[in-house]
Protein backbone atom coordinates (compact mmCIF):
# COMPACT_ATOMS: atom_id res chain seq x y z
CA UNK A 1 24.31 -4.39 -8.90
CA UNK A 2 20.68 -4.81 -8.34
CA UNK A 3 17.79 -5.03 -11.54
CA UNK A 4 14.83 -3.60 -10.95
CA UNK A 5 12.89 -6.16 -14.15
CA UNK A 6 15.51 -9.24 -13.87
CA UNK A 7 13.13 -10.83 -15.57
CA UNK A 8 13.97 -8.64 -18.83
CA UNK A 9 17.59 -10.84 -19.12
CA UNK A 10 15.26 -13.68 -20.36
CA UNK A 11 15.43 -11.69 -23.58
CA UNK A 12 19.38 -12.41 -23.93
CA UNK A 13 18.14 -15.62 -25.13
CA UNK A 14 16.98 -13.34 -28.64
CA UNK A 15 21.46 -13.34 -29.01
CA UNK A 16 21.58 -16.92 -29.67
CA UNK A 17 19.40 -17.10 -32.78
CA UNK A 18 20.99 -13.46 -34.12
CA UNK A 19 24.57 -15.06 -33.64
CA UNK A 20 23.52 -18.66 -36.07
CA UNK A 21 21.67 -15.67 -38.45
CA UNK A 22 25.49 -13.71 -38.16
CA UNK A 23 27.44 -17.36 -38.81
CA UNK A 24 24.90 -18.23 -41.40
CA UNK A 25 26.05 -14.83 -43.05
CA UNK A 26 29.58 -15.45 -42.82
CA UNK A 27 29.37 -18.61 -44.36
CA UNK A 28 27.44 -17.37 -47.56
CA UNK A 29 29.74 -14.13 -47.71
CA UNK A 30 32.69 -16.86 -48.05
CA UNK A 31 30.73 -18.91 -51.13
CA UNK A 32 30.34 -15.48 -52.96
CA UNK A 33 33.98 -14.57 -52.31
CA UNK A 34 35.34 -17.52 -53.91
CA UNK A 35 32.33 -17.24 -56.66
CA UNK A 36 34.41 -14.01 -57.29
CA UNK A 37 37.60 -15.16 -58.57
CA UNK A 38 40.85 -16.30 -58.06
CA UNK A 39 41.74 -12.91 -56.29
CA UNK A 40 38.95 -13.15 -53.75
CA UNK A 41 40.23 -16.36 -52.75
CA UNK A 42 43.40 -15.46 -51.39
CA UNK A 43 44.52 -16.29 -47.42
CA UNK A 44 44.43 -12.64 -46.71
CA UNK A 45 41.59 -11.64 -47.79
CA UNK A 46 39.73 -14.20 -46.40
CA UNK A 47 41.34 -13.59 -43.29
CA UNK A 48 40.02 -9.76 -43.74
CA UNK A 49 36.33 -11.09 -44.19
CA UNK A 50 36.58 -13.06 -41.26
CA UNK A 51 37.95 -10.15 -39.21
CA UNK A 52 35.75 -7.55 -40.01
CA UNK A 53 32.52 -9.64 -39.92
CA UNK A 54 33.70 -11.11 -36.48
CA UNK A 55 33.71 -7.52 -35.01
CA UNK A 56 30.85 -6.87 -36.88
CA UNK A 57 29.00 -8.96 -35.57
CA UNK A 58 30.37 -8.69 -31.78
CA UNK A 59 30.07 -5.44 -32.04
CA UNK A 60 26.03 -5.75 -32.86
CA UNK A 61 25.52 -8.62 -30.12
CA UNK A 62 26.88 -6.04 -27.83
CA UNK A 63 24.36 -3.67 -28.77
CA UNK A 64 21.98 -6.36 -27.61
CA UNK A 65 22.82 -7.27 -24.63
CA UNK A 66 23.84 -3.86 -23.47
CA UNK A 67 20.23 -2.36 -24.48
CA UNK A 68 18.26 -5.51 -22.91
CA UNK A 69 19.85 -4.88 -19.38
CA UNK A 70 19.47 -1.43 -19.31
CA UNK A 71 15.77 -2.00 -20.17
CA UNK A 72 16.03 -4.78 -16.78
CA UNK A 73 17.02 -1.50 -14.44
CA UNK A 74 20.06 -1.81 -13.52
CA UNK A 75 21.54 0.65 -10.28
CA UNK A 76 24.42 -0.10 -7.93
CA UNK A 77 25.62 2.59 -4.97
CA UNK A 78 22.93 4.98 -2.88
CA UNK A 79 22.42 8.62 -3.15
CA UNK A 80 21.14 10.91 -0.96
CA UNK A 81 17.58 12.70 -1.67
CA UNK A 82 15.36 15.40 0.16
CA UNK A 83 12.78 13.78 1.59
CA UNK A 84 9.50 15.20 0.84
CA UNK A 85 7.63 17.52 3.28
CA UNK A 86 4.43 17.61 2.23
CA UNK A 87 0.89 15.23 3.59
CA UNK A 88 0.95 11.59 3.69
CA UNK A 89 -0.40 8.90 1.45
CA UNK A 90 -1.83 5.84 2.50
CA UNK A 91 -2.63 2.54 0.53
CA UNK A 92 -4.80 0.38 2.70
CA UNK A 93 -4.18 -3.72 1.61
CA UNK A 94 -7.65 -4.93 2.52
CA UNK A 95 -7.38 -8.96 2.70
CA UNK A 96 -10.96 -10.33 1.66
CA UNK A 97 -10.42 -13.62 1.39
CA UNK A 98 -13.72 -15.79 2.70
CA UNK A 99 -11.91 -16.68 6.09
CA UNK A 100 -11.83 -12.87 7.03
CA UNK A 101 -15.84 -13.17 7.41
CA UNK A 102 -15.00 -15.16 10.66
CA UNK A 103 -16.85 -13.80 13.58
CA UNK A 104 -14.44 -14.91 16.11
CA UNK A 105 -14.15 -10.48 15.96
CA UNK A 106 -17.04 -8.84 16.49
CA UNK A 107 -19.11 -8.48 13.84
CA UNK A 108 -16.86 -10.27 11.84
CA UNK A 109 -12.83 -9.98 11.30
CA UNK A 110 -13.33 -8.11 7.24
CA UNK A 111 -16.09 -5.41 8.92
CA UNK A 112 -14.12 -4.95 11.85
CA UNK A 113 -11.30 -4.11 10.08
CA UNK A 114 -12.81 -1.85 7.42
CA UNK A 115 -14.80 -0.05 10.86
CA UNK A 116 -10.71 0.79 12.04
CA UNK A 117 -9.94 2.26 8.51
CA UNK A 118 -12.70 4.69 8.40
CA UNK A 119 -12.64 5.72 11.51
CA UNK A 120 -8.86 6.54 10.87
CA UNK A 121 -9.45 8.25 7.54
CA UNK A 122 -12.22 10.74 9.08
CA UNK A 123 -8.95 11.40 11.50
CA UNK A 124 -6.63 12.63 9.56
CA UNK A 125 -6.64 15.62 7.85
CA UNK A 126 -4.54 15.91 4.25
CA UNK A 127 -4.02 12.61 3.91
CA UNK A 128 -4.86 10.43 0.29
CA UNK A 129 -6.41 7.06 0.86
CA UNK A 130 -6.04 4.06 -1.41
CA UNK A 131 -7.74 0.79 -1.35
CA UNK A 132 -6.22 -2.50 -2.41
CA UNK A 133 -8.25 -5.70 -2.26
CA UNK A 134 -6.76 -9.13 -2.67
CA UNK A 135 -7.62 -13.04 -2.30
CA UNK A 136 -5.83 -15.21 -4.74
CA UNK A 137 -5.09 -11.68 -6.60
CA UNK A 138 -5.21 -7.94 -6.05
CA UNK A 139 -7.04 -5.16 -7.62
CA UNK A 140 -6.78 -1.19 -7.02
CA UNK A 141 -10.48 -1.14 -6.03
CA UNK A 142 -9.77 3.16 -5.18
CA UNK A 143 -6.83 5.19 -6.13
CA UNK A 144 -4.77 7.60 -3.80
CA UNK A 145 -8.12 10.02 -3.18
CA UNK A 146 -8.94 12.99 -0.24
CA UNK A 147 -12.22 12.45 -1.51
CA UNK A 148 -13.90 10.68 2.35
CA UNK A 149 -16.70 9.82 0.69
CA UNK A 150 -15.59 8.17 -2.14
CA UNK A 151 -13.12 6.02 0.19
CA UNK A 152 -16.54 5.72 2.37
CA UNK A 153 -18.79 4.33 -0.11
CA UNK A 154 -15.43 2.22 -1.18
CA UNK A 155 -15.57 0.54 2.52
CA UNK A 156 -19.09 -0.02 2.53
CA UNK A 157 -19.00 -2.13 -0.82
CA UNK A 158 -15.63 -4.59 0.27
CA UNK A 159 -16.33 -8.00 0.21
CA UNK A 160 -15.28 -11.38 -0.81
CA UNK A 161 -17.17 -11.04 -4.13
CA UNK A 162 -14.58 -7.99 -5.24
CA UNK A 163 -12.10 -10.63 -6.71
CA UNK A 164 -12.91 -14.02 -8.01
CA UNK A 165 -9.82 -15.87 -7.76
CA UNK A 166 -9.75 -18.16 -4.82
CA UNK A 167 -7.16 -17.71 -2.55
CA UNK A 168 -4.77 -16.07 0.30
CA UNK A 169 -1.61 -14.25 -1.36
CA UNK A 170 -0.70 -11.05 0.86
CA UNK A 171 2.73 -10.68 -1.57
CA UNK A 172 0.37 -9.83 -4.37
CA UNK A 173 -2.18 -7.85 -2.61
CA UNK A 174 1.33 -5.64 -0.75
CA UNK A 175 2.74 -5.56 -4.33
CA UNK A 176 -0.29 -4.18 -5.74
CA UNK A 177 -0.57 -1.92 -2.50
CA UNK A 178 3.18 -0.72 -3.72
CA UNK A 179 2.25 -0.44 -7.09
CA UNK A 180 -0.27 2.07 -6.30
CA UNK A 181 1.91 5.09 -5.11
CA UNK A 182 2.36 6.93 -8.15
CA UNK A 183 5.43 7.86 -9.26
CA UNK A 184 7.33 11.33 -8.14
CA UNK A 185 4.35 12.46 -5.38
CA UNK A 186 5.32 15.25 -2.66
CA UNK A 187 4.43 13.15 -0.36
CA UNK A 188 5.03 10.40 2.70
CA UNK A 189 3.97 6.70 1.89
CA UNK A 190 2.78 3.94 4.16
CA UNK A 191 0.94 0.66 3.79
CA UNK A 192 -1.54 -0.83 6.03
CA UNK A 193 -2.38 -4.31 5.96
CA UNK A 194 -5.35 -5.41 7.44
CA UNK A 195 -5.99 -9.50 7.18
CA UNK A 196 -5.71 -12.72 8.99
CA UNK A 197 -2.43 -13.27 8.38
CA UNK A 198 -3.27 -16.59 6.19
CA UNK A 199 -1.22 -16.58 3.24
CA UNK A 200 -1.74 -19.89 0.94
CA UNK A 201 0.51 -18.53 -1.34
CA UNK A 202 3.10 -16.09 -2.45
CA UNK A 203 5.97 -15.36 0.02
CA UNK A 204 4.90 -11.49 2.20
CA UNK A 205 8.50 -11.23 3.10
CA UNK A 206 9.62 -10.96 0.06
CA UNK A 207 7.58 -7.97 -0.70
CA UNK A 208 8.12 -6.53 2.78
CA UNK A 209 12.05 -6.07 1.75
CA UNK A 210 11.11 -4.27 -1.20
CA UNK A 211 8.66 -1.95 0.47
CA UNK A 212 11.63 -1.34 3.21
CA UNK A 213 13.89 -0.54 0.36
CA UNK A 214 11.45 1.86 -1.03
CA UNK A 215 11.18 3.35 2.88
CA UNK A 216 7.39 2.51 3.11
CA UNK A 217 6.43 1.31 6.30
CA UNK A 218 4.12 -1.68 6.45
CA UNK A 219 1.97 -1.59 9.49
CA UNK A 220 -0.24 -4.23 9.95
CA UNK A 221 -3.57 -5.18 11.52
CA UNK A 222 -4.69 -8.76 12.58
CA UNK A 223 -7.83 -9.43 12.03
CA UNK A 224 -9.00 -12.59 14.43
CA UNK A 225 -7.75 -14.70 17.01
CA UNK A 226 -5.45 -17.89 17.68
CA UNK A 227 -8.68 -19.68 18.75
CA UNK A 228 -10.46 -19.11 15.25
CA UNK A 229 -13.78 -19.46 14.19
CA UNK A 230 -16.13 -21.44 11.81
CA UNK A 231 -15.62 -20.00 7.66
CA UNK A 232 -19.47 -18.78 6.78
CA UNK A 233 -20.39 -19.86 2.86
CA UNK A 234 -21.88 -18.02 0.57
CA UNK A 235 -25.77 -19.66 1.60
CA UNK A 236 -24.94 -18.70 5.41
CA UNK A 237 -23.92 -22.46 6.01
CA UNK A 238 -20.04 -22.77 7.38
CA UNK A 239 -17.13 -24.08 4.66
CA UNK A 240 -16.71 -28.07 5.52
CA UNK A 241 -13.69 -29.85 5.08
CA UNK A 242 -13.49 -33.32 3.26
CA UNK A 243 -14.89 -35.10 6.08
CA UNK A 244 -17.81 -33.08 7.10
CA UNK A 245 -16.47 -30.75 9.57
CA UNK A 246 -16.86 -27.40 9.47
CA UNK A 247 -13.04 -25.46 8.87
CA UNK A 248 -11.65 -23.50 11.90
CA UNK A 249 -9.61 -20.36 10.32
CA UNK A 250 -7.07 -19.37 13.23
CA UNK A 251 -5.67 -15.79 12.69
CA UNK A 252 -1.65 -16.08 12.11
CA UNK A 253 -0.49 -13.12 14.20
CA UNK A 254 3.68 -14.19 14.06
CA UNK A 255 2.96 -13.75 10.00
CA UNK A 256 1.84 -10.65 10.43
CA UNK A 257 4.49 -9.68 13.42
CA UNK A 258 7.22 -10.34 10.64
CA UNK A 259 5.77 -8.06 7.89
CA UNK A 260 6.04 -5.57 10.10
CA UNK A 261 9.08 -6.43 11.58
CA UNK A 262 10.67 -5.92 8.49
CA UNK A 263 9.72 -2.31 7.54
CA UNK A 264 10.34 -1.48 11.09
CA UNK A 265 6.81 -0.90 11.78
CA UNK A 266 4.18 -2.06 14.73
CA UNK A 267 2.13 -5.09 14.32
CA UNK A 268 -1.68 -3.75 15.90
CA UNK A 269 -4.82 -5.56 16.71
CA UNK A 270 -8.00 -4.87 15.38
CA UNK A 271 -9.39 -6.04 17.83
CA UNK A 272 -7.09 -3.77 20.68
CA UNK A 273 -9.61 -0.91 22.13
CA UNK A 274 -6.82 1.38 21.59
CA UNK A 275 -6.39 0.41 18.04
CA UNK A 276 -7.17 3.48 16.09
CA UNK A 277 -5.32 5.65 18.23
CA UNK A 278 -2.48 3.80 17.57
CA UNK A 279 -2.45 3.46 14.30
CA UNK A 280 -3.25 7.73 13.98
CA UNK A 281 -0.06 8.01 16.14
CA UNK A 282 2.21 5.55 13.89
CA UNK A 283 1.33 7.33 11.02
CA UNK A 284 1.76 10.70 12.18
CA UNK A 285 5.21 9.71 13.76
CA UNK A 286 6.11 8.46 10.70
CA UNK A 287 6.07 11.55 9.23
CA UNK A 288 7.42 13.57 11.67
CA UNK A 289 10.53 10.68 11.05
CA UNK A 290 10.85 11.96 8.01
CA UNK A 291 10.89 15.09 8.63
CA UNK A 292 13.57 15.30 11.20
CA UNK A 293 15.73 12.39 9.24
CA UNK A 294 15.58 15.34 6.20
CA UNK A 295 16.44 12.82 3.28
CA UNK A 296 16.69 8.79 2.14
CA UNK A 297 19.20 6.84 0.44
CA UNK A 298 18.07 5.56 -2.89
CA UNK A 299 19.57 3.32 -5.08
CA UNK A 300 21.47 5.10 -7.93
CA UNK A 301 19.92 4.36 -11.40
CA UNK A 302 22.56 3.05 -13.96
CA UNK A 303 20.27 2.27 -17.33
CA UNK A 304 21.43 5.36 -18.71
CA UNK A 305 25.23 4.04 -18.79
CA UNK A 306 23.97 0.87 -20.77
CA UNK A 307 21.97 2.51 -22.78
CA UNK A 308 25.15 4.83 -24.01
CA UNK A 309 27.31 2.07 -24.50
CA UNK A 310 24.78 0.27 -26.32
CA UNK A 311 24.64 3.05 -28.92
CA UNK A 312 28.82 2.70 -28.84
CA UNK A 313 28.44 -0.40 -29.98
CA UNK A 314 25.95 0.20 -32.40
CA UNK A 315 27.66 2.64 -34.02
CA UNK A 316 31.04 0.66 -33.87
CA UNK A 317 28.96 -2.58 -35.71
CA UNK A 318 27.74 -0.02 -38.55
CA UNK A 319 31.52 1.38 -39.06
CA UNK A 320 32.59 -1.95 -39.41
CA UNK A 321 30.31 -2.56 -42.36
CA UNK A 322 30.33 0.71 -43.71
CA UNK A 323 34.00 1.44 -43.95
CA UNK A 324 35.75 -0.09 -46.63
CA UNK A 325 38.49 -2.41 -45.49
CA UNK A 326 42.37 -2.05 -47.63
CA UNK A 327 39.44 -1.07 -50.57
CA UNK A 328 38.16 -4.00 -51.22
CA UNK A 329 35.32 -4.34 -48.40
C-alpha cells in the first residue's frame, strides 16, 4: 500500500488524547452507577457498562483512524487507463539560482538556457507552456498557456531576483514543476529542467521517482561546463569565498544524467549546437510513445474503502450508545 499525504498519519496522534477523554468517561459513568443504588452496583451490571462503553469507544477510535488514512491517500494494485490523445503540455523548471549567471556559456548559462526554450516553444505547434522558477524555493511564475507571447515576455523577465530565498533545491523547483499539471487534462505531460545541476539541498531523485510514477518524462538541460566560471554579484563584482577568492561554480552534469535517467529520458546540453532539435524530437517522440503504448498503469485509489468503513464504525459506536442494553442502558 502506498499514501499519497503520509504525512496525514501524524494526525493518529489526535486517538491518544480521545482514548484518556473515553477512560476519563468510563471512570465517572462508574461513580454515578454506584451513586445510583445498591442495584447499580451489582458485578453484572458493571460488567455491562464496561462492555458496552469498551466497544463504544473502539468502535469511535476506529472511526478515527479509518477516516485519517483515507484522508493520507491510500491505493495498492495498478489499473489500466486510455492514455490521452490529444497536444502536449510542457512545464519548463527554470533553475535561477545566482551561479546560473556564469558565463562559462555564452552569454551566460540562465540566458542561454531561456534562448533554447523559446526557440522550442515558437516550434511546436499545440503545445501549453509552463514556467517554474526555483533557488532555495519554487514559484509558478506562468501557468500551462498557448499564449507565445505571454510565455515570451515570461522569458524575457527570469532572473535571480524572481525568488528571494537563497539557495539550490531542484526537488522543490521539479515538485512545483509537477504540481503544475492540472488535474484530469487531455493531454501528454513532460518536464524540462534546465540548470546547473547544483543542488545544495533537497534530494532530485526523490522527485524524479515520483514524476516516473506519474509517467512524466524529465528531460534535462545542463547549463555550464565541468571547468566553471567566476559567480557575478549583484554590483557586477564576482561572489568571493571566505578567503578572498572569487567562487568557481562547475556545472554537475552526472546530477543531471541521473534525473533523467530515472524517467527514462535524455540528458541534453545547452550548450550542444544540435540542442533544440533534440529536444523538439524528444518531445514529439514522446508523444507518439504514447500513442502507440495506447494506455498507463496507475495506481488504484483505495480512500473510498476507508472512508466506508469509517462510517461502519461510526454508525456501530452510535448503536452502542443508543441501544439500550438488557433495559437498563
Amino acid at each position: 500500500m502506498t499514501l499519497q499525504d503520509p504525512r496525514a498519519l501524524w494526525a493518529l496522534l489526535a486517538i491518544i488524547p480521545i482514548a484518556l477523554i473515553q477512560l476519563r468517561g468510563y471512570a465517572l459513568g462508574r461513580r454515578d452507577l454506584t451513586r445510583l443504588g445498591q442495584e447499580m452496583t451489582d458485578p453484572s451490571v458493571q460488567t455491562l457498562f464496561l462492555v458496552k462503553s469498551f466497544f463504544g469507544a473502539l468502535a469511535f477510535n476506529a472511526f478515527i483512524a479509518l477516516a485519517i488514512v483515507a484522508l493520507a491517500g491510500p491505493s495498492w494494485g495498478e489499473q489500466p487507463v486510455e492514455e490521452d490523445r490529444e497536444n502536449l503540455d510542457v512545464v519548463v523548471a527554470m533553475d535561477i539560482s545566482r551561479s546560473m549567471l556564469a558565463s562559462d556559456v555564452s552569454p551566460s548559462r540562465l540566458s542561454r538556457g531561456v534562448s533554447v526554450i523559446r526557440s522550442v516553444s515558437r516550434q511546436l505547434s499545440s503545445t501549453r507552456f509552463a514556467v517554474v522558477v526555483f533557488k532555495g524555493d519554487a514559484s509558478i511564475l506562468l501557468p500551462l498557456t498557448e499564449d507565445l507571447n505571454a510565455l515570451e515576455t515570461v522569458l524575457d523577465g527570469v532572473s535571480p531576483n524572481l525568488v528571494s530565498t537563497p539557495g539550490s533545491d531542484i526537488e522543490r523547483g521539479l515538485s512545483q514543476a509537477l504540481d503544475a499539471f492540472p488535474p484530469g487534462t487531455n493531454a501528454h505531460r513532460a518536464v524540462v529542467l534546465v540548470s546547473d545541476g547544483e543542488s545544495l539541498t533537497g534530494s532530485p531523485s526523490r522527485v524524479a521517482r515520483r514524476s516516473d510514477d506519474e509517467g512524466t518524462p524529465i528531460i534535462t538541460l545542463l547549463a555550464g561546463t565541468s571547468a566553471g566560471s567566476t559567480v557575478p554579484a549583484g554590483d557586477g563584482s564576482n561572489i568571493l569565498d571566505d578567503e578572498g577568492r572569487p567562487i568557481i561554480s562547475t556545472a554537475d552534469p552526472l546530477s543531471m544524467q541521473a534525473i533523467s535517467d530515472l524517467t527514462g529520458s535524455p540528458a541534453l546540453d545547452v550548450d550542444d549546437v544540435n540542442v533544440v532539435t533534440q529536444l523538439i524530437e524528444e518531445l514529439e517522440g514522446h508523444v507518439e510513445r504514447r500513442d502507440e503504448a495506447g494506455s498507463r498503469l496507475e495506481p488504484v485509489p483505495r480512500h473510498a474503502t476507508f472512508l466506508a468503513l469509517a462510517l461502519v464504525m461510526l454508525a456501530t459506536s452510535l448503536a452502542v450508545r443508543v441501544v439500550r442494553w438488557l433495559d437498563l442502558f
